[in-house]
PDB file of N, CA and C in Angstrom:
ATOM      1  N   UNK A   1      23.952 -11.913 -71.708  1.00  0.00           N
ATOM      2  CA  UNK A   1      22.874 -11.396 -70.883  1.00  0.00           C
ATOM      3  C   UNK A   1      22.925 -12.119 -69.534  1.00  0.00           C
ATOM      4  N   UNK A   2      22.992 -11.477 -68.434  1.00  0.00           N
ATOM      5  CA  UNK A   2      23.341 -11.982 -67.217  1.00  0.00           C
ATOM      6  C   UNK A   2      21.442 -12.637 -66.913  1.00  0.00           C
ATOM      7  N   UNK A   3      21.734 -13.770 -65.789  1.00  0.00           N
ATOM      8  CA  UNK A   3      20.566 -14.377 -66.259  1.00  0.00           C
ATOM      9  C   UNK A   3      19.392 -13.526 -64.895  1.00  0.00           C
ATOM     10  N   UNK A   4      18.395 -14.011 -65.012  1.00  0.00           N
ATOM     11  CA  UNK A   4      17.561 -13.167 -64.293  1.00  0.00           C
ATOM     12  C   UNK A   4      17.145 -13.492 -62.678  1.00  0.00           C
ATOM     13  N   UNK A   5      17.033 -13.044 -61.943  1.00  0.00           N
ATOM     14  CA  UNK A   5      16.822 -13.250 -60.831  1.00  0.00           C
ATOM     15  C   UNK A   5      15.179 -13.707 -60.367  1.00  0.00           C
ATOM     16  N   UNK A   6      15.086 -15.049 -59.820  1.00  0.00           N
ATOM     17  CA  UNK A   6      14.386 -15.529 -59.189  1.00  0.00           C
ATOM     18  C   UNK A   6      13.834 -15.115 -58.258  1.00  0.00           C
ATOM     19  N   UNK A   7      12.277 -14.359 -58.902  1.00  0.00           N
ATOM     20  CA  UNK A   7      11.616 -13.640 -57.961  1.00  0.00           C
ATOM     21  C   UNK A   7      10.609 -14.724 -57.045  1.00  0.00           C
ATOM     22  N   UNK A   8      10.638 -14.629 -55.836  1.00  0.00           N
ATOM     23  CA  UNK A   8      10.242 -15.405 -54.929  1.00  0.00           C
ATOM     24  C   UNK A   8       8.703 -14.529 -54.128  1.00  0.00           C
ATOM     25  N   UNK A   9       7.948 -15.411 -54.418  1.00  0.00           N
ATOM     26  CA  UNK A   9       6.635 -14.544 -53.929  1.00  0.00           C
ATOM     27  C   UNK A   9       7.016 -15.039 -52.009  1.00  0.00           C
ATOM     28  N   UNK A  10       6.256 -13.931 -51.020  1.00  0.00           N
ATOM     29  CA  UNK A  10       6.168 -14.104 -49.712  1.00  0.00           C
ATOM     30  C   UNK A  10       4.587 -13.582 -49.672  1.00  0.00           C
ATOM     31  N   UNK A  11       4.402 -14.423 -47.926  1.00  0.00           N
ATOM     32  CA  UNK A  11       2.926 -13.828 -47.731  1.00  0.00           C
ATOM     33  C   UNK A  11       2.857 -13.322 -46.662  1.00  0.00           C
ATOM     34  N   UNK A  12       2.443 -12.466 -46.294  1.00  0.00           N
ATOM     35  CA  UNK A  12       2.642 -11.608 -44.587  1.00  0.00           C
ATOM     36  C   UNK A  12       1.502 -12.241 -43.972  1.00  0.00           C
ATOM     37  N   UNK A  13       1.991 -13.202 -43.071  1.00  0.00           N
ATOM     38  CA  UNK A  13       0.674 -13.880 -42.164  1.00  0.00           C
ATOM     39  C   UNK A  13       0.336 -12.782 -40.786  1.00  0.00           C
ATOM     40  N   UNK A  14      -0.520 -12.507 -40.198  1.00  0.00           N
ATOM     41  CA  UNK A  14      -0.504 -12.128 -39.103  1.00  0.00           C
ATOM     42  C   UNK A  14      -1.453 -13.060 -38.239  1.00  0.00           C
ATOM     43  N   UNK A  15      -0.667 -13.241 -37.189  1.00  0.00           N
ATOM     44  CA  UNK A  15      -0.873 -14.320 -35.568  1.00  0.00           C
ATOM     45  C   UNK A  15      -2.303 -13.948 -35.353  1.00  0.00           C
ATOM     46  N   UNK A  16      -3.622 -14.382 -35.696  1.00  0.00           N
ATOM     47  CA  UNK A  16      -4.545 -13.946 -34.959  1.00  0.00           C
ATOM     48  C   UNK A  16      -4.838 -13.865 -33.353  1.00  0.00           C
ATOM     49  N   UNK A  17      -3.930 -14.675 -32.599  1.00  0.00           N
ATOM     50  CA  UNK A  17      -3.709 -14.922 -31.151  1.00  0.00           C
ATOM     51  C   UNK A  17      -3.116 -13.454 -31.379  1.00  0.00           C
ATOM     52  N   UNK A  18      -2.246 -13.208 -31.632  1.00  0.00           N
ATOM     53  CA  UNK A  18      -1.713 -11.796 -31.303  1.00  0.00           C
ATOM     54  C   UNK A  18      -2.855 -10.825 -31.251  1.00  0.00           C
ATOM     55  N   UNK A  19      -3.582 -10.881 -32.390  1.00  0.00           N
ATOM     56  CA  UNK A  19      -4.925  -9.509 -32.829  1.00  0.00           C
ATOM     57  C   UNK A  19      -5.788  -9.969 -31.767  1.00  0.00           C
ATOM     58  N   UNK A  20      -6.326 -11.396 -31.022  1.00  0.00           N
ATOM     59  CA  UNK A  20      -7.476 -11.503 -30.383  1.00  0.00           C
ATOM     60  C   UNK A  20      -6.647 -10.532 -29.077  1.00  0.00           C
ATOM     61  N   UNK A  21      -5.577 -11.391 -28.452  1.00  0.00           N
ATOM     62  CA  UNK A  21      -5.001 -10.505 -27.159  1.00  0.00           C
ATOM     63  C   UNK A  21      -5.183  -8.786 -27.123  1.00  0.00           C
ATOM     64  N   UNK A  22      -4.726  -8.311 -28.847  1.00  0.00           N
ATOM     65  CA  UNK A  22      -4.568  -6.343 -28.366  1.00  0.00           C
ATOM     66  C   UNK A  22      -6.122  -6.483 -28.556  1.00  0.00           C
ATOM     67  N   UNK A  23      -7.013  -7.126 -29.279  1.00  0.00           N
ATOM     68  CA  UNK A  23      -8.385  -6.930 -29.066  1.00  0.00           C
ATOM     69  C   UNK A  23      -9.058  -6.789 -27.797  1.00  0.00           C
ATOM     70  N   UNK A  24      -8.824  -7.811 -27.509  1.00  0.00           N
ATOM     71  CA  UNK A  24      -9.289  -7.824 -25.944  1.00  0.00           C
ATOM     72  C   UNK A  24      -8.633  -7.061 -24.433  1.00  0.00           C
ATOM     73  N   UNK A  25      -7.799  -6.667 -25.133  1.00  0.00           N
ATOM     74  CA  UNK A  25      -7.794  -5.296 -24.065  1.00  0.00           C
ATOM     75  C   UNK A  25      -8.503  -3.778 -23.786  1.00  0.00           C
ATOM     76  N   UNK A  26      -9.116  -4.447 -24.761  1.00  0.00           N
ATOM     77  CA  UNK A  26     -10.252  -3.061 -25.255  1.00  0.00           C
ATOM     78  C   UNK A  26     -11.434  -3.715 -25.125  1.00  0.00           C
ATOM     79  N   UNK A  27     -11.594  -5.171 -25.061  1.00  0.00           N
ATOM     80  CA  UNK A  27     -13.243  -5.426 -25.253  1.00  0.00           C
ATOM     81  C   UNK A  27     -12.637  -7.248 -24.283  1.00  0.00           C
ATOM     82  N   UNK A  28     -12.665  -7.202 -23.728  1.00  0.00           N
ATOM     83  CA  UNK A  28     -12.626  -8.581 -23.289  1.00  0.00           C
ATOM     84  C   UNK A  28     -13.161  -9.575 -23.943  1.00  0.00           C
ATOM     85  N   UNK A  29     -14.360  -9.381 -24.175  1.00  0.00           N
ATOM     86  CA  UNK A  29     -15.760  -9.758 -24.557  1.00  0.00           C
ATOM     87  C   UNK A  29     -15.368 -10.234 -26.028  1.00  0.00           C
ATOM     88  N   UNK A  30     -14.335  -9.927 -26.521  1.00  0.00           N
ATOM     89  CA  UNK A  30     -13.928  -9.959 -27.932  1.00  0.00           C
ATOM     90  C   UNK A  30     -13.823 -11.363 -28.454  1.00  0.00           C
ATOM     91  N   UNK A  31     -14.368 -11.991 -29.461  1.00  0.00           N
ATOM     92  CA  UNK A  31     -14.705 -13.678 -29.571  1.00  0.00           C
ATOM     93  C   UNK A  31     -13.480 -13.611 -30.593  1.00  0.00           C
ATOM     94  N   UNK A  32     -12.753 -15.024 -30.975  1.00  0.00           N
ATOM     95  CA  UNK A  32     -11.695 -15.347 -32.173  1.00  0.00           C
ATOM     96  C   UNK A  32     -12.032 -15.234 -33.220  1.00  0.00           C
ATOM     97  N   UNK A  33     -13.328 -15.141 -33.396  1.00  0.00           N
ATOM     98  CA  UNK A  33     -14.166 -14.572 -34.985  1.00  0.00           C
ATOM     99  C   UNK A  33     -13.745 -13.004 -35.411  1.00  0.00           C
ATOM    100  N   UNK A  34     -13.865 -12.331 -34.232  1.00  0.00           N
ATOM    101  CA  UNK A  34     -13.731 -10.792 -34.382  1.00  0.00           C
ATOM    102  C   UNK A  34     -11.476 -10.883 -34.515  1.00  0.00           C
ATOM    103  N   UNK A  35     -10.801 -11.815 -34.229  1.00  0.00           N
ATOM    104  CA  UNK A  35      -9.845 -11.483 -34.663  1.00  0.00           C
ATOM    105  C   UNK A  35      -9.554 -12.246 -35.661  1.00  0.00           C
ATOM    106  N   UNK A  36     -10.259 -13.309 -35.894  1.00  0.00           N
ATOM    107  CA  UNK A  36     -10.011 -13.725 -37.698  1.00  0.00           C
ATOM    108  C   UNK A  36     -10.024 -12.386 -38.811  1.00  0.00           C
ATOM    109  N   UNK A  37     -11.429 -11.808 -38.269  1.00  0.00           N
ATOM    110  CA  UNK A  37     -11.587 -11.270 -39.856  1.00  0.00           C
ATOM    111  C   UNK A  37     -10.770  -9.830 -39.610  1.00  0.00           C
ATOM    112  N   UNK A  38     -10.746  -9.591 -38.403  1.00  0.00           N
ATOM    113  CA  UNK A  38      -9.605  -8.501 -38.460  1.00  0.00           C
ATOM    114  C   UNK A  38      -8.293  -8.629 -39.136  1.00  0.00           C
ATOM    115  N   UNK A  39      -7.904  -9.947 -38.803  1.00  0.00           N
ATOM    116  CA  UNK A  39      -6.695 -10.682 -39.347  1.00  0.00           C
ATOM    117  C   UNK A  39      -6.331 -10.500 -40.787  1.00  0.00           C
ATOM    118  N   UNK A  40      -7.887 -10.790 -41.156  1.00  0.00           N
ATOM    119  CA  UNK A  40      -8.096 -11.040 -42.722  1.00  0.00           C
ATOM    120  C   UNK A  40      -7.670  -9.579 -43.728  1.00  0.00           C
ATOM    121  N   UNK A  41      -8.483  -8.625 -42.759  1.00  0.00           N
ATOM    122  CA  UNK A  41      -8.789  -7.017 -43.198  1.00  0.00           C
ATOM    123  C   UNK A  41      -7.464  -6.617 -43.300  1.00  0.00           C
ATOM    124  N   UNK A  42      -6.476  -6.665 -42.296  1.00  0.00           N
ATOM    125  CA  UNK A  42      -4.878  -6.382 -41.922  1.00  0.00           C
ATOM    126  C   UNK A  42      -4.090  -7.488 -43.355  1.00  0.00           C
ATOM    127  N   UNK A  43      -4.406  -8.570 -43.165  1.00  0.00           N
ATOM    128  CA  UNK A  43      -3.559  -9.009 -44.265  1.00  0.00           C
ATOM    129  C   UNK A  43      -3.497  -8.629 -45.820  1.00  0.00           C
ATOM    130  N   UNK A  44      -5.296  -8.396 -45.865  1.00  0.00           N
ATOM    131  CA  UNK A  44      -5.374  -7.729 -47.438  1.00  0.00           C
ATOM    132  C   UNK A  44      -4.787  -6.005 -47.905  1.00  0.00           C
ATOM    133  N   UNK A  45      -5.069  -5.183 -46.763  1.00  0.00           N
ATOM    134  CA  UNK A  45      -4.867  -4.137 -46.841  1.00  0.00           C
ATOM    135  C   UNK A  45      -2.736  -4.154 -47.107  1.00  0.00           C
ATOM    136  N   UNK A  46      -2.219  -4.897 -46.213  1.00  0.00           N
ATOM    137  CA  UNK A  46      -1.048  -4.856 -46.480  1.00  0.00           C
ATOM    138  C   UNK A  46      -0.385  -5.550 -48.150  1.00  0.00           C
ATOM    139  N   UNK A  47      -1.312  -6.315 -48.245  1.00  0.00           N
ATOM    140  CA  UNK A  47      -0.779  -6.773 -49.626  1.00  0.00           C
ATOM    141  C   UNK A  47      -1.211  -5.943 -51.052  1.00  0.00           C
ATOM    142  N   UNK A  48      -1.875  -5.216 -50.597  1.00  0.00           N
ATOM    143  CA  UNK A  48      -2.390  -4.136 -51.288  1.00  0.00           C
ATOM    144  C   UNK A  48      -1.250  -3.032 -51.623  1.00  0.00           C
ATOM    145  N   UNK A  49      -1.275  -2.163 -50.403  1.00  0.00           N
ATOM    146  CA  UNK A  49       0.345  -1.804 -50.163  1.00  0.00           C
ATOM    147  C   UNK A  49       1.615  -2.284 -50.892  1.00  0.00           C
ATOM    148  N   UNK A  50       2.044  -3.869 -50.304  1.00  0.00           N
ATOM    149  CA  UNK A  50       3.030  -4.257 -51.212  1.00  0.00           C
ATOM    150  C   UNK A  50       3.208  -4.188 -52.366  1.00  0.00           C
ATOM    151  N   UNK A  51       1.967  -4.822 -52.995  1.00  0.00           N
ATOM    152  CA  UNK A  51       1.592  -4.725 -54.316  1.00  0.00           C
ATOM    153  C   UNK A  51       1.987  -3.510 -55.323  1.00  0.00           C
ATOM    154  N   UNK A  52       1.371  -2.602 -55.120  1.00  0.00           N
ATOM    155  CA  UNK A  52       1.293  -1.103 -55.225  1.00  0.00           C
ATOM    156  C   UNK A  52       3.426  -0.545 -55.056  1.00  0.00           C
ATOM    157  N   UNK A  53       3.319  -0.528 -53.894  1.00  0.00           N
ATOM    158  CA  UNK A  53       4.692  -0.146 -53.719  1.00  0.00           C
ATOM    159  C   UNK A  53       5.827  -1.153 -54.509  1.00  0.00           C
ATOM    160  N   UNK A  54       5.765  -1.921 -54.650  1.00  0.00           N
ATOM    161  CA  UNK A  54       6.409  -2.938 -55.574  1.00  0.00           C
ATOM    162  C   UNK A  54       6.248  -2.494 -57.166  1.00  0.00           C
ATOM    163  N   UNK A  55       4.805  -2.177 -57.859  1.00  0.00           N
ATOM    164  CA  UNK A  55       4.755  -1.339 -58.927  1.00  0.00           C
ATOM    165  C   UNK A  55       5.912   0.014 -58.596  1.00  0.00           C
ATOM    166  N   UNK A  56       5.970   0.869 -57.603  1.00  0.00           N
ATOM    167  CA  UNK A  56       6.380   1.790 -57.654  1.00  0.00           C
ATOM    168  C   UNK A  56       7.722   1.622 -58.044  1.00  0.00           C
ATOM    169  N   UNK A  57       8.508   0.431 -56.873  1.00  0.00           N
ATOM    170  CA  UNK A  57       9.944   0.779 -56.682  1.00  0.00           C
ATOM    171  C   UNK A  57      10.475   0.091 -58.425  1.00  0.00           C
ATOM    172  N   UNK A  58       9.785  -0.700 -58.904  1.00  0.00           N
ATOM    173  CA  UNK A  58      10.135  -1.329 -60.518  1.00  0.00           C
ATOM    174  C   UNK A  58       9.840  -0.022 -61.412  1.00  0.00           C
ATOM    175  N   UNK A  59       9.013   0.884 -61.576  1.00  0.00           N
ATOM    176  CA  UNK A  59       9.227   1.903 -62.369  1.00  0.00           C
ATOM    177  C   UNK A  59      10.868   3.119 -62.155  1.00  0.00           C
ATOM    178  N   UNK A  60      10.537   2.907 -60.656  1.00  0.00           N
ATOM    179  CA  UNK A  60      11.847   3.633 -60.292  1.00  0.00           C
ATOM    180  C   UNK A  60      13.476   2.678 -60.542  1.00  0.00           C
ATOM    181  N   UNK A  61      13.259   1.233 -61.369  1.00  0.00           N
ATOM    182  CA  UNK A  61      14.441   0.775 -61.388  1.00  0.00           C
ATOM    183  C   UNK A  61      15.031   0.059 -60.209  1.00  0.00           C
ATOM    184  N   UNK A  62      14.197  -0.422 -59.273  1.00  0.00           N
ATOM    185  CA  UNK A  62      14.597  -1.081 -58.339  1.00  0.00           C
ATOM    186  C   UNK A  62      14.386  -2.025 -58.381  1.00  0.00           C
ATOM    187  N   UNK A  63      14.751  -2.953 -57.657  1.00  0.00           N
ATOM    188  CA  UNK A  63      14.223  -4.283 -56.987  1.00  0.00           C
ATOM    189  C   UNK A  63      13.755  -4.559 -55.724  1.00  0.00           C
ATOM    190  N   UNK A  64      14.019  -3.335 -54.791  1.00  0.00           N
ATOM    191  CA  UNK A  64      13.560  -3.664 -53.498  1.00  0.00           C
ATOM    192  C   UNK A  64      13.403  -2.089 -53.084  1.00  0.00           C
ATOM    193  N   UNK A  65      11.885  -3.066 -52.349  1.00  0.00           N
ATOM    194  CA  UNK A  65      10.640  -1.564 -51.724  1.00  0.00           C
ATOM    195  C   UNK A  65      11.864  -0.527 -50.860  1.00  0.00           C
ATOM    196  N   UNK A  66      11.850   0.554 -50.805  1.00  0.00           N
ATOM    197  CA  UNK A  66      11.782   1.588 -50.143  1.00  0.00           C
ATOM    198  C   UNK A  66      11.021   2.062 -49.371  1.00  0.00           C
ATOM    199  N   UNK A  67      11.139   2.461 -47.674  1.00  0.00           N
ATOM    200  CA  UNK A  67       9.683   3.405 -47.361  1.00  0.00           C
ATOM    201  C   UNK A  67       9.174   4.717 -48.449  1.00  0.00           C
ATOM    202  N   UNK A  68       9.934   5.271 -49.462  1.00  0.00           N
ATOM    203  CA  UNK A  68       9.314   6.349 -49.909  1.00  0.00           C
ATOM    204  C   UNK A  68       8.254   5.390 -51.118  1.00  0.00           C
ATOM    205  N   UNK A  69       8.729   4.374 -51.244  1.00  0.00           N
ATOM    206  CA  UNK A  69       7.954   3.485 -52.185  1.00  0.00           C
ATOM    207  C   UNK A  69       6.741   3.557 -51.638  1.00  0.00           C
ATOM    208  N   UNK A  70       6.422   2.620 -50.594  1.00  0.00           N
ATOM    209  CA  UNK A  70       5.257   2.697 -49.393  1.00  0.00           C
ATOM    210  C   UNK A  70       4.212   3.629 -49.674  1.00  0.00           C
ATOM    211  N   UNK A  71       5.637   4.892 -48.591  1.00  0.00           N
ATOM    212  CA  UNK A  71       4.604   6.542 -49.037  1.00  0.00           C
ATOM    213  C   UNK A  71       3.627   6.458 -50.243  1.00  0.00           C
ATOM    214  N   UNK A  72       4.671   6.429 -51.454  1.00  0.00           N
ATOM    215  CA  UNK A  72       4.329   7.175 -52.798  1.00  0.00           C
ATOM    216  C   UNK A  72       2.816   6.160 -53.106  1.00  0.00           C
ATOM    217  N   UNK A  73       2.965   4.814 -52.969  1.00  0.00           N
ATOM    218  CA  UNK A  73       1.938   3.708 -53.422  1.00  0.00           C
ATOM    219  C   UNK A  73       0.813   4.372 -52.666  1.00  0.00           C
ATOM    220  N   UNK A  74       1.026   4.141 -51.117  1.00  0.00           N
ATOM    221  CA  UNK A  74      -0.014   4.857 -50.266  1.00  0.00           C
ATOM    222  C   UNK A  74      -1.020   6.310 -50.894  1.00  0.00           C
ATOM    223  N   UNK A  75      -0.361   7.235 -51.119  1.00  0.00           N
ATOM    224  CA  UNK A  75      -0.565   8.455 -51.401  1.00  0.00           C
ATOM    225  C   UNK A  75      -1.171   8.737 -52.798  1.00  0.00           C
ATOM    226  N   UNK A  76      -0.719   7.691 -53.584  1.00  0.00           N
ATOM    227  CA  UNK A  76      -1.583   7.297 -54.788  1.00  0.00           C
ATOM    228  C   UNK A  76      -2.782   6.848 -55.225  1.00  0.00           C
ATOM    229  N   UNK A  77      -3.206   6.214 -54.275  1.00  0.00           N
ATOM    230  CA  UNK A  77      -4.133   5.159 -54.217  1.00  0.00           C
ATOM    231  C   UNK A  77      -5.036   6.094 -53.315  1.00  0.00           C
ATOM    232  N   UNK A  78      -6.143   6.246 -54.074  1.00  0.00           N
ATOM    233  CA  UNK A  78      -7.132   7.020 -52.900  1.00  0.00           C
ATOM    234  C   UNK A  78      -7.781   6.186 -51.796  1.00  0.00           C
ATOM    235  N   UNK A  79      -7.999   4.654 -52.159  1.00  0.00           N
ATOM    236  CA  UNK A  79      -8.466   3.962 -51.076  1.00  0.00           C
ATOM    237  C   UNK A  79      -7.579   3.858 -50.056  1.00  0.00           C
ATOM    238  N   UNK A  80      -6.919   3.852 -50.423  1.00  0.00           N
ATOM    239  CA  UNK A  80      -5.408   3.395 -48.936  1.00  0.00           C
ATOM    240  C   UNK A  80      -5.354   4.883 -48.767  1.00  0.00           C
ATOM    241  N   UNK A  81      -4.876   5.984 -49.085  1.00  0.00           N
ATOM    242  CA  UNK A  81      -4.805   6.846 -48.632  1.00  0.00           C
ATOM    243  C   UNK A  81      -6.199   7.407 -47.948  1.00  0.00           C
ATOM    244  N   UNK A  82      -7.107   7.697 -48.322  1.00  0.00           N
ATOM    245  CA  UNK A  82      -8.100   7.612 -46.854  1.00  0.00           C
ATOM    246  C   UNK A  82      -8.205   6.963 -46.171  1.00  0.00           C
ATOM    247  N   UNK A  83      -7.866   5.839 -46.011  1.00  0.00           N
ATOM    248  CA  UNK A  83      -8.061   4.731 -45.005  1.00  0.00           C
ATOM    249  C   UNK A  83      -6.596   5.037 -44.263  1.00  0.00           C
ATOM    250  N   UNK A  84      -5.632   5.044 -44.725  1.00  0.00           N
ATOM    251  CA  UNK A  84      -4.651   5.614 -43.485  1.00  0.00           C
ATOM    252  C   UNK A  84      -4.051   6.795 -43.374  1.00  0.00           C
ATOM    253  N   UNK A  85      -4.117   8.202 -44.603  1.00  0.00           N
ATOM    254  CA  UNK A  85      -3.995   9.201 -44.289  1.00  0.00           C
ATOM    255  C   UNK A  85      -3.616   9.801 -42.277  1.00  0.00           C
ATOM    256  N   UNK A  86      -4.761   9.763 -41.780  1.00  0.00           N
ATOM    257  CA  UNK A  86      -4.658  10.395 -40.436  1.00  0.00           C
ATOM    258  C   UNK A  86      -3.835   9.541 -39.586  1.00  0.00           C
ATOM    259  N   UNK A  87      -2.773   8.378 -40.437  1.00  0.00           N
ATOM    260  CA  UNK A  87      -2.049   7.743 -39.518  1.00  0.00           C
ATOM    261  C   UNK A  87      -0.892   7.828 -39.940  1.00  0.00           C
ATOM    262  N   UNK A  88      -0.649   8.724 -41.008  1.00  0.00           N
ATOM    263  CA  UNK A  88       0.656   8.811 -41.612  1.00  0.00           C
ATOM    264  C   UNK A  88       1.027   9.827 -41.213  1.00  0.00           C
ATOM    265  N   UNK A  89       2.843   9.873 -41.538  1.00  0.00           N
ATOM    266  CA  UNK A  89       3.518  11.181 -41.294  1.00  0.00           C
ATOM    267  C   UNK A  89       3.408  11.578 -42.121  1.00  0.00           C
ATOM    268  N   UNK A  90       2.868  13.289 -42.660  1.00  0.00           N
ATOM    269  CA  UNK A  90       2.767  13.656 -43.711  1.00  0.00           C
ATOM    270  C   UNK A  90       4.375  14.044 -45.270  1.00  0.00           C
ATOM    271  N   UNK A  91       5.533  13.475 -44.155  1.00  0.00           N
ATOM    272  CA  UNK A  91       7.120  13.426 -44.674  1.00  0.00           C
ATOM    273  C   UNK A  91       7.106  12.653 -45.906  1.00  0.00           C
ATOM    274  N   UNK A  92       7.791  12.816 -46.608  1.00  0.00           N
ATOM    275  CA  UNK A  92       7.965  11.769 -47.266  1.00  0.00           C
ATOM    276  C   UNK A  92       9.627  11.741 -47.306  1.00  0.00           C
ATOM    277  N   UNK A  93       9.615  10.313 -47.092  1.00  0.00           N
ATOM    278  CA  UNK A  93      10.751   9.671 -47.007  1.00  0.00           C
ATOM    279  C   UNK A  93      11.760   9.732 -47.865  1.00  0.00           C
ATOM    280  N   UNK A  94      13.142   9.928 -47.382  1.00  0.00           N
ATOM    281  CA  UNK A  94      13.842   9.646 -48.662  1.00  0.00           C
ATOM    282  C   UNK A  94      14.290   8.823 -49.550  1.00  0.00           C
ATOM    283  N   UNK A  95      14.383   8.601 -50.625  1.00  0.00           N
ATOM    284  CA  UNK A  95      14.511   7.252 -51.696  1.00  0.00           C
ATOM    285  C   UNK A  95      16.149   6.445 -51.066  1.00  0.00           C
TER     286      UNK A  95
END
């Protein structure tokens, strides 16, 4: 039995300096509080995603996400899919 591969967890940080700057091109006025928890909202929603699409691409026999993975997790999930529906291409990708 060949031995198993060492799955390595990652965490998708996002730069809140990055989120306060595109914030504040829209609101100057915009305080580092309003891009913390934005920060926060963006990081959970994506690990959500991963999560999900990671279930997908292991039923399909993979080891590594696909965008149709993405899609399919997305499109499954009624919370994520209303929440980004009107930002998706309605395509789905090929495997």
């Amino acid at each position: 039995m060949p031995p198993k591969k060492k799955q390595t967890k990652t965490s998708a940080t996002i730069a809140v300096k990055n989120i306060l700057a595109a914030i504040q091109t829209i609101d100057k006025n915009a305080s580092i509080n309003t891009a913390v928890y934005f920060s926060a909202a963006l990081e959970y929603v994506m690990a959500e995603i991963i999560e999900k699409a990671t279930i997908v691409a292991t039923m399909r026999g993979s080891s590594e996400i696909s965008p149709a993975d993405i899609t399919e997790a997305i499109n499954t999930d009624s919370g994520l899919k209303d929440l980004l529906a009107k930002n998706m291409d309605q395509r789905t990708p090929e495997k």
